[in-house]
Protein backbone atom coordinates (compact mmCIF):
# COMPACT_ATOMS: atom_id res chain seq x y z
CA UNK A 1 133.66 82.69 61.64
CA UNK A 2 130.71 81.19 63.07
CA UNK A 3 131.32 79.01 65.92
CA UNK A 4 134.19 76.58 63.88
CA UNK A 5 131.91 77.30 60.32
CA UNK A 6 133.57 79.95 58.20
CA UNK A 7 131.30 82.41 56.67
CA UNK A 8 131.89 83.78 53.06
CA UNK A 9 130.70 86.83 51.62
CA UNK A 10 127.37 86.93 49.85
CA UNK A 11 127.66 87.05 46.23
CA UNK A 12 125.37 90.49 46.59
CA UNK A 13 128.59 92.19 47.83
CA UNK A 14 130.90 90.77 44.60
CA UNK A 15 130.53 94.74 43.38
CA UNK A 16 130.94 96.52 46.77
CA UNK A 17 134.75 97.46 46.88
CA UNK A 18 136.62 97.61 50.46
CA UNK A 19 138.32 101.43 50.44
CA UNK A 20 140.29 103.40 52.87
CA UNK A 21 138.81 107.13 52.75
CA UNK A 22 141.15 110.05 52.78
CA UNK A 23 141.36 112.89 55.37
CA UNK A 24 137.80 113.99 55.47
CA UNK A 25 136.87 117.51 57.06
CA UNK A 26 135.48 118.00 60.61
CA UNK A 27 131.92 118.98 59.97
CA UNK A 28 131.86 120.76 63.22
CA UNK A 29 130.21 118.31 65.23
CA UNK A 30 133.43 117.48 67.42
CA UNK A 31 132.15 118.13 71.09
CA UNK A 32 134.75 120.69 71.71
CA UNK A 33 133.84 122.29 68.84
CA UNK A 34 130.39 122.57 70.70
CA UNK A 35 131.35 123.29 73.79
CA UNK A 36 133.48 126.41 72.80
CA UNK A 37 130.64 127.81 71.00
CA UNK A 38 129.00 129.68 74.26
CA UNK A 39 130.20 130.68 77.47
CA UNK A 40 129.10 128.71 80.68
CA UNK A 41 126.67 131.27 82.63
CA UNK A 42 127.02 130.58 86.52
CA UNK A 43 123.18 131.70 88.36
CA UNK A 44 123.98 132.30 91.95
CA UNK A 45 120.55 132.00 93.39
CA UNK A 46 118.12 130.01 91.77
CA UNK A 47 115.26 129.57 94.10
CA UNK A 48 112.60 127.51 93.72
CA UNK A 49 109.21 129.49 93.71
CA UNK A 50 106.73 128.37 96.66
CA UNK A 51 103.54 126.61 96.15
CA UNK A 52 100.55 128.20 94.22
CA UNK A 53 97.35 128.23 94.82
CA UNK A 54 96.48 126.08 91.65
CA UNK A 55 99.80 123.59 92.19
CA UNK A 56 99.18 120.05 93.11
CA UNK A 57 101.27 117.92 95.22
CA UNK A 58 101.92 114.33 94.20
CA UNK A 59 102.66 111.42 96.43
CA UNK A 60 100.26 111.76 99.28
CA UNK A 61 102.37 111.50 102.85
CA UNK A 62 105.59 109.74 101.02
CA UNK A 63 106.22 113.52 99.79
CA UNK A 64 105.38 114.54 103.63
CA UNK A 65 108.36 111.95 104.82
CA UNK A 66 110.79 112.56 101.75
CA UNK A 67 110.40 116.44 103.02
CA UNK A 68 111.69 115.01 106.26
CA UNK A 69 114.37 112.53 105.28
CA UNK A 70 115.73 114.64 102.13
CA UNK A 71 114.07 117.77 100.00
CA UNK A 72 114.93 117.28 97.18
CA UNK A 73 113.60 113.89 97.05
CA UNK A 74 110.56 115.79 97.77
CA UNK A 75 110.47 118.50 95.49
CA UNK A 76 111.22 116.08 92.29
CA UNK A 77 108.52 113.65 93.34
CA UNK A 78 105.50 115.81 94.86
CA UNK A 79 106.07 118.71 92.89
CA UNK A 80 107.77 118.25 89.87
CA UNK A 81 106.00 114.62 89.64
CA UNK A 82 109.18 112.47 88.85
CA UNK A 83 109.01 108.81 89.54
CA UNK A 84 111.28 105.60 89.24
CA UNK A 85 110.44 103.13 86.66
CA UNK A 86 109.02 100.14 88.61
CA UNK A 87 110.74 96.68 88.46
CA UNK A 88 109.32 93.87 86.00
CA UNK A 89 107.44 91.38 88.88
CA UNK A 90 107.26 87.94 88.03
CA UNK A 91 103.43 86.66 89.00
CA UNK A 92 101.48 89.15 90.60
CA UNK A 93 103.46 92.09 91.35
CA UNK A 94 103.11 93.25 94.97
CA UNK A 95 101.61 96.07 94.46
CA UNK A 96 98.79 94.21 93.07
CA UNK A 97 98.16 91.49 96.09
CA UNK A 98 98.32 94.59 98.53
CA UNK A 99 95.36 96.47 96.49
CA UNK A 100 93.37 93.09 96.84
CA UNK A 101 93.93 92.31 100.30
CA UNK A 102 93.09 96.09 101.24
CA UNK A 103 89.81 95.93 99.21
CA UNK A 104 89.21 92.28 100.64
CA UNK A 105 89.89 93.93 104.28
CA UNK A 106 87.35 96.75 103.90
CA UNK A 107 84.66 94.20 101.87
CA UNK A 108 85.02 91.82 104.86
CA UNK A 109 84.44 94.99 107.90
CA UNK A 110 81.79 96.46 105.80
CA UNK A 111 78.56 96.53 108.15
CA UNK A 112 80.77 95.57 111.02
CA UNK A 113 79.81 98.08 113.38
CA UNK A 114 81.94 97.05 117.09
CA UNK A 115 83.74 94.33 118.40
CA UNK A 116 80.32 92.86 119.33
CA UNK A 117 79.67 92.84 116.08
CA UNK A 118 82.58 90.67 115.03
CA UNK A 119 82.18 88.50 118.03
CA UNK A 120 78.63 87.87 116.73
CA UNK A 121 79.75 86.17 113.41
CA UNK A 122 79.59 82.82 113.55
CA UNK A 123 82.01 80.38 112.01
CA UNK A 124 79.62 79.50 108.85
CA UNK A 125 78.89 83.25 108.00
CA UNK A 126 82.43 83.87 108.81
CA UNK A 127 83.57 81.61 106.30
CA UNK A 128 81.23 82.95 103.58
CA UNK A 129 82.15 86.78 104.08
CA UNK A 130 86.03 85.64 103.60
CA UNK A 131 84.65 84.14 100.14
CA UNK A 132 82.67 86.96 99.28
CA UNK A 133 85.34 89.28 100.12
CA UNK A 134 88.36 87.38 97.76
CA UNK A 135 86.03 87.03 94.83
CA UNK A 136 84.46 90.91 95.04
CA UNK A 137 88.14 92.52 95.32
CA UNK A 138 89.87 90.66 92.99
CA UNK A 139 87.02 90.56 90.24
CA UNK A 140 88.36 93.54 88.39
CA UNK A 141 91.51 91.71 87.62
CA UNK A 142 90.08 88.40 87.21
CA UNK A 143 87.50 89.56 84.09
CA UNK A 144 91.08 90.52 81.81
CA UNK A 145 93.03 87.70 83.69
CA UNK A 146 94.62 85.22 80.85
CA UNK A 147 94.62 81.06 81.94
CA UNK A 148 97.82 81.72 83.90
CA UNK A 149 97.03 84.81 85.99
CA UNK A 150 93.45 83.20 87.06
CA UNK A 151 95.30 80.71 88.33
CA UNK A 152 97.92 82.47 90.30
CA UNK A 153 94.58 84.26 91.16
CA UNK A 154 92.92 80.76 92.98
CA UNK A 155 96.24 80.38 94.75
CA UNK A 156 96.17 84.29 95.88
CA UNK A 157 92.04 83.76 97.23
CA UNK A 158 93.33 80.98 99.54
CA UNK A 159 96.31 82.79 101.00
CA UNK A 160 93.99 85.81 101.28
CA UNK A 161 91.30 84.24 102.90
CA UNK A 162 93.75 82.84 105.70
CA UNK A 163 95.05 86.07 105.92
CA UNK A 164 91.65 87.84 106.67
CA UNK A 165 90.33 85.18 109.29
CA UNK A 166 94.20 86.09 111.05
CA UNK A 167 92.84 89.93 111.08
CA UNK A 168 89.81 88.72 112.79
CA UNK A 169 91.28 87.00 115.03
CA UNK A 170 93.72 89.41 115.94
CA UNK A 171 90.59 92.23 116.23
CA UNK A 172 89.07 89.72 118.47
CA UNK A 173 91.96 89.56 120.80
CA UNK A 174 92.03 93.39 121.28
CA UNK A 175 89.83 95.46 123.72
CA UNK A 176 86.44 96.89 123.50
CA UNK A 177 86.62 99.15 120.11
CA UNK A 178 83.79 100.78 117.44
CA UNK A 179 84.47 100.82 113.69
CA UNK A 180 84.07 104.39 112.90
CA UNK A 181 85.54 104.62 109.28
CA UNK A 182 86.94 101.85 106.56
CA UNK A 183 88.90 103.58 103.44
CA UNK A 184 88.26 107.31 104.90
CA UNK A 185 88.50 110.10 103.01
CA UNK A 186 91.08 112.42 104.99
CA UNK A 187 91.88 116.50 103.56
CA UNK A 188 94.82 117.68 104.49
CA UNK A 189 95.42 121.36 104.32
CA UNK A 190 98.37 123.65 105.35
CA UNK A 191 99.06 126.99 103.10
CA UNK A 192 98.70 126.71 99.65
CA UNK A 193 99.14 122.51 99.87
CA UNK A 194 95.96 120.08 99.63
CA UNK A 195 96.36 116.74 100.14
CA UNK A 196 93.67 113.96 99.32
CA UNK A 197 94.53 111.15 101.35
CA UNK A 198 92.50 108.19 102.69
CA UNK A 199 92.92 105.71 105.80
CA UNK A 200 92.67 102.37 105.71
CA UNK A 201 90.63 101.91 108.69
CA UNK A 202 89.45 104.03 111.82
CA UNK A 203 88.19 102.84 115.00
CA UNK A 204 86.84 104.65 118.15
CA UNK A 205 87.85 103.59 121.89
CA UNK A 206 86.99 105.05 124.80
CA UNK A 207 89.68 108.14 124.83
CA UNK A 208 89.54 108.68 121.18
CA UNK A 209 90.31 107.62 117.54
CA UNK A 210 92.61 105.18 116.50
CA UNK A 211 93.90 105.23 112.60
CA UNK A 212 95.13 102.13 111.73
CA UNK A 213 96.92 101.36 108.03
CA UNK A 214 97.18 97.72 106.58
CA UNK A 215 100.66 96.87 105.34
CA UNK A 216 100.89 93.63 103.12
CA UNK A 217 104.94 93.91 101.70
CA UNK A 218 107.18 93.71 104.05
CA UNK A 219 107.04 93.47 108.20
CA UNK A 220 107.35 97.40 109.70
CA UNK A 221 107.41 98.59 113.15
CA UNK A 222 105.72 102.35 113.72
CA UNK A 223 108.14 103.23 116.09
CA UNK A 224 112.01 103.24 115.73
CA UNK A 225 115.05 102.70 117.43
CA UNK A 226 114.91 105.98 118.36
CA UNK A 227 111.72 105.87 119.91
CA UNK A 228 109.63 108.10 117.06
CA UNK A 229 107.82 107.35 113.84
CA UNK A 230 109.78 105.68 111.47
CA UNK A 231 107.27 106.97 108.66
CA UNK A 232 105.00 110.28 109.18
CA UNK A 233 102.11 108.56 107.24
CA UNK A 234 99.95 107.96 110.02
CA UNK A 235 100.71 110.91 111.83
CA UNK A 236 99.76 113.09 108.78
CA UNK A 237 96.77 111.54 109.29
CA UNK A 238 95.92 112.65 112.68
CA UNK A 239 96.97 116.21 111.72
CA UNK A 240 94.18 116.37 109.11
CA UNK A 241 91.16 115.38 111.52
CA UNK A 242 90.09 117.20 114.37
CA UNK A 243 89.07 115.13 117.03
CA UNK A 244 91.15 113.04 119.97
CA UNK A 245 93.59 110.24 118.72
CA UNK A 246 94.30 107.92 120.87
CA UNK A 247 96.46 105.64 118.87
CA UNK A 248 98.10 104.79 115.43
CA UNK A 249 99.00 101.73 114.69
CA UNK A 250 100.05 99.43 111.65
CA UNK A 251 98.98 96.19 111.12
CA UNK A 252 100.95 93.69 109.15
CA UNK A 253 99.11 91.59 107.06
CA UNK A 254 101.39 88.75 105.83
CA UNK A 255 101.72 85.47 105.26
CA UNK A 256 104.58 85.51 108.08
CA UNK A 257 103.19 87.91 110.30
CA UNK A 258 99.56 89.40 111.19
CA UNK A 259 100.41 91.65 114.02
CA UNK A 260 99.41 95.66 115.47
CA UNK A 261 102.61 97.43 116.24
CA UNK A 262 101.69 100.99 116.94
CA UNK A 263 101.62 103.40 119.91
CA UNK A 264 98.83 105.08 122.15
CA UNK A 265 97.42 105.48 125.14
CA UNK A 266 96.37 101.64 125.26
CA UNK A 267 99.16 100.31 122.71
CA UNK A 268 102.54 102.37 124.48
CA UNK A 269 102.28 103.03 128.11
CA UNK A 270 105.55 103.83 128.65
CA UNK A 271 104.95 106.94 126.75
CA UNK A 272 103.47 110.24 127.19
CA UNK A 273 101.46 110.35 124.84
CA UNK A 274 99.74 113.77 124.12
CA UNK A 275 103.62 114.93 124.26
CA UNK A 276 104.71 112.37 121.47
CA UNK A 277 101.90 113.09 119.17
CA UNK A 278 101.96 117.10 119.69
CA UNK A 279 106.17 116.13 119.15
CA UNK A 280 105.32 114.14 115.94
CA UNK A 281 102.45 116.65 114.75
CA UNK A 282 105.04 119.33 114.90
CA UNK A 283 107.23 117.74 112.68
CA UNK A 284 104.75 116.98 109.98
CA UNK A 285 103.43 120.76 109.87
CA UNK A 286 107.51 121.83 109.76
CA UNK A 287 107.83 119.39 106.94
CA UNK A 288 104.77 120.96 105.04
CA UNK A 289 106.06 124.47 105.51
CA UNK A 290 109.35 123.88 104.37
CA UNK A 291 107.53 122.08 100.99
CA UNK A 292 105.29 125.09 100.70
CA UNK A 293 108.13 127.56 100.60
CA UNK A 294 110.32 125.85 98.20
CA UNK A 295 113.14 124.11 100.24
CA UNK A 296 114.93 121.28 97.53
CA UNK A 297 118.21 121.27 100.74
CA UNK A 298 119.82 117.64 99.86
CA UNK A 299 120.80 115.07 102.33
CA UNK A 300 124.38 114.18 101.51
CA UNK A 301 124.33 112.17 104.88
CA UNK A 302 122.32 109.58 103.12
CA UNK A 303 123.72 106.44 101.43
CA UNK A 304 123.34 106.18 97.63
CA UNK A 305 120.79 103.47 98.10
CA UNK A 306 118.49 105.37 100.63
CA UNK A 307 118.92 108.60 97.73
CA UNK A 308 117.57 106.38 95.12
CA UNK A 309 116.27 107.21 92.32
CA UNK A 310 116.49 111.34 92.88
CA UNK A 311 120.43 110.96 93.60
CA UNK A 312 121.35 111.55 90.10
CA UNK A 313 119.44 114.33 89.64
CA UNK A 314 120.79 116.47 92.80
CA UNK A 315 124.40 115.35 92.07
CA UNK A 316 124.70 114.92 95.31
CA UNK A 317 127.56 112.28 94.68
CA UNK A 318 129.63 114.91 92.70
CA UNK A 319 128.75 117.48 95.83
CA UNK A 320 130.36 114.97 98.16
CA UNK A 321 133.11 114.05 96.50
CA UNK A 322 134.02 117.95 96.09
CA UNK A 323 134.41 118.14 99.55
């Protein structure tokens, strides 16, 4: 039946005969039949070589704060390069507005030497630095663009260019600073592990560096509850340049919020901060020794949500529940 329509057989099939088959053999494909062919072979240590020389180490600081958070997270990820299939985006997928807006960001600084320097734009050259700065960092997108992503492309220049006159604004507002670096370069070294990473933006004040990173997705605080980091990424950073830092900071660059949070010798009073960093710095280089020498420990404290998408591979589930 199809619906209330009854179907009837095709006259092709007038010759094909309905038959019920005998008892037929067991080719041997049964899965017991498999499964009792061999013996199960039980390895009591296993471990997992240490970094060589040669080996390179995917993910940039996310392996850094999987390391922290859960090994084995980082060990499939950074070393064995395993990554989760991302989600079908309707539009322009995230990950695409915060390339643009980060590009935009360092087209609009560019030759922006100090806050004097930013003070010293006027409105009209403002205005056509913001334009200059949508159209340049979205270009290579825009030349294989169909009809409908140009347009979502218009709408995405006008939220941008709001966007970047909130930075401005929000530079202008904070004290007397000098634009040292804008998409820096930053080495990161420790044993056998090299890192290629590169800040967003680095300014000098009068006590030191500050590394700031541009987040576009959603809002994030740099410190926690608890008072430290709630991502390493930023204080990976500071571990991989040798000079005085005198603050990290994150600023949020959305269309609900356009904010620093951060912490610093002028952004956290309340906190020592040669202690906290030193603390923090710690904490990275422990978490890059551990990587080096092959630690894969997994964090069966975590929910199955924060072990996505590595929790099926460290049956950590099937560990629990065996306890």
């Amino acid at each position: 039946m199809d619906g209330d329509a009854e179907q009837s057989p095709s006259g092709l099939m007038r010759q094909v005969t309905n038959t019920v088959p005998g008892s037929v053999a067991d080719p041997g494909w049964h899965a017991r039949t498999v499964a009792a062919s061999t013996s199960v072979y039980v390895i009591d240590s296993d471990p997992v070589p240490a970094v060589k020389p040669s080996e390179e180490i995917a993910g940039g600081t996310a392996t850094i704060q999987r390391q922290l958070t859960d090994p084995f997270s980082a060990f499939a990820s950074g070393r064995l390069g395993i990554s989760a299939v991302p989600r079908l985006a309707y539009g322009l997928p995230a990950s695409v507005r915060g390339r643009i807006i980060h590009s935009a960001l360092a087209e609009l600084y560019r030759g922006v030497n100090s806050l004097d320097d930013l003070r010293a734009i006027d409105e009209g050259d403002l205005d056509q630095r913001v334009r200059t700065a949508t159209r340049n960092a979205s270009a290579w997108l825009d030349s294989r663009a169909d009809l409908v992503v140009r347009q979502l492309l218009q709408f995405e220049r006008r939220r941008m260019a709001d966007l970047l006159r909130a930075v401005v604004d929000l530079d202008l507002s904070r004290p007397p600073f000098n634009i040292v670096g804008l998409e820096t370069p930053i080495a990161l070294a420790a044993g056998n592990i090299e890192m290629s990473l590169r800040a967003d933006r680095i300014d000098r004040d009068s006590a030191g560096l500050i590394i700031l990173d541009y987040k576009t997705g959603r809002y994030r605080k740099f410190l926690g509850s608890d008072g430290d980091p709630a991502d390493m990424q930023l204080v990976a950073y500071a571990c991989a340049i040798d000079e005085p830092i005198s603050g990290l900071a994150l600023v949020n660059v959305d269309s609900r919020h356009v904010d620093i949070s951060g912490a610093g010798i002028e952004l956290s009073a309340e906190i020592n901060w040669e202690e906290a960093l030193g603390r923090w710095q710690a904490d990275v280089h422990r978490a890059l020794d551990e990587l080096q020498n092959g630690d894969v420990r997994v964090n069966g404290a975590l929910s199955s949500k924060e072990l996505r998408p590595f929790g099926l591979l460290s049956r950590v589930q099937e560990l629990t529940r065996g306890n």
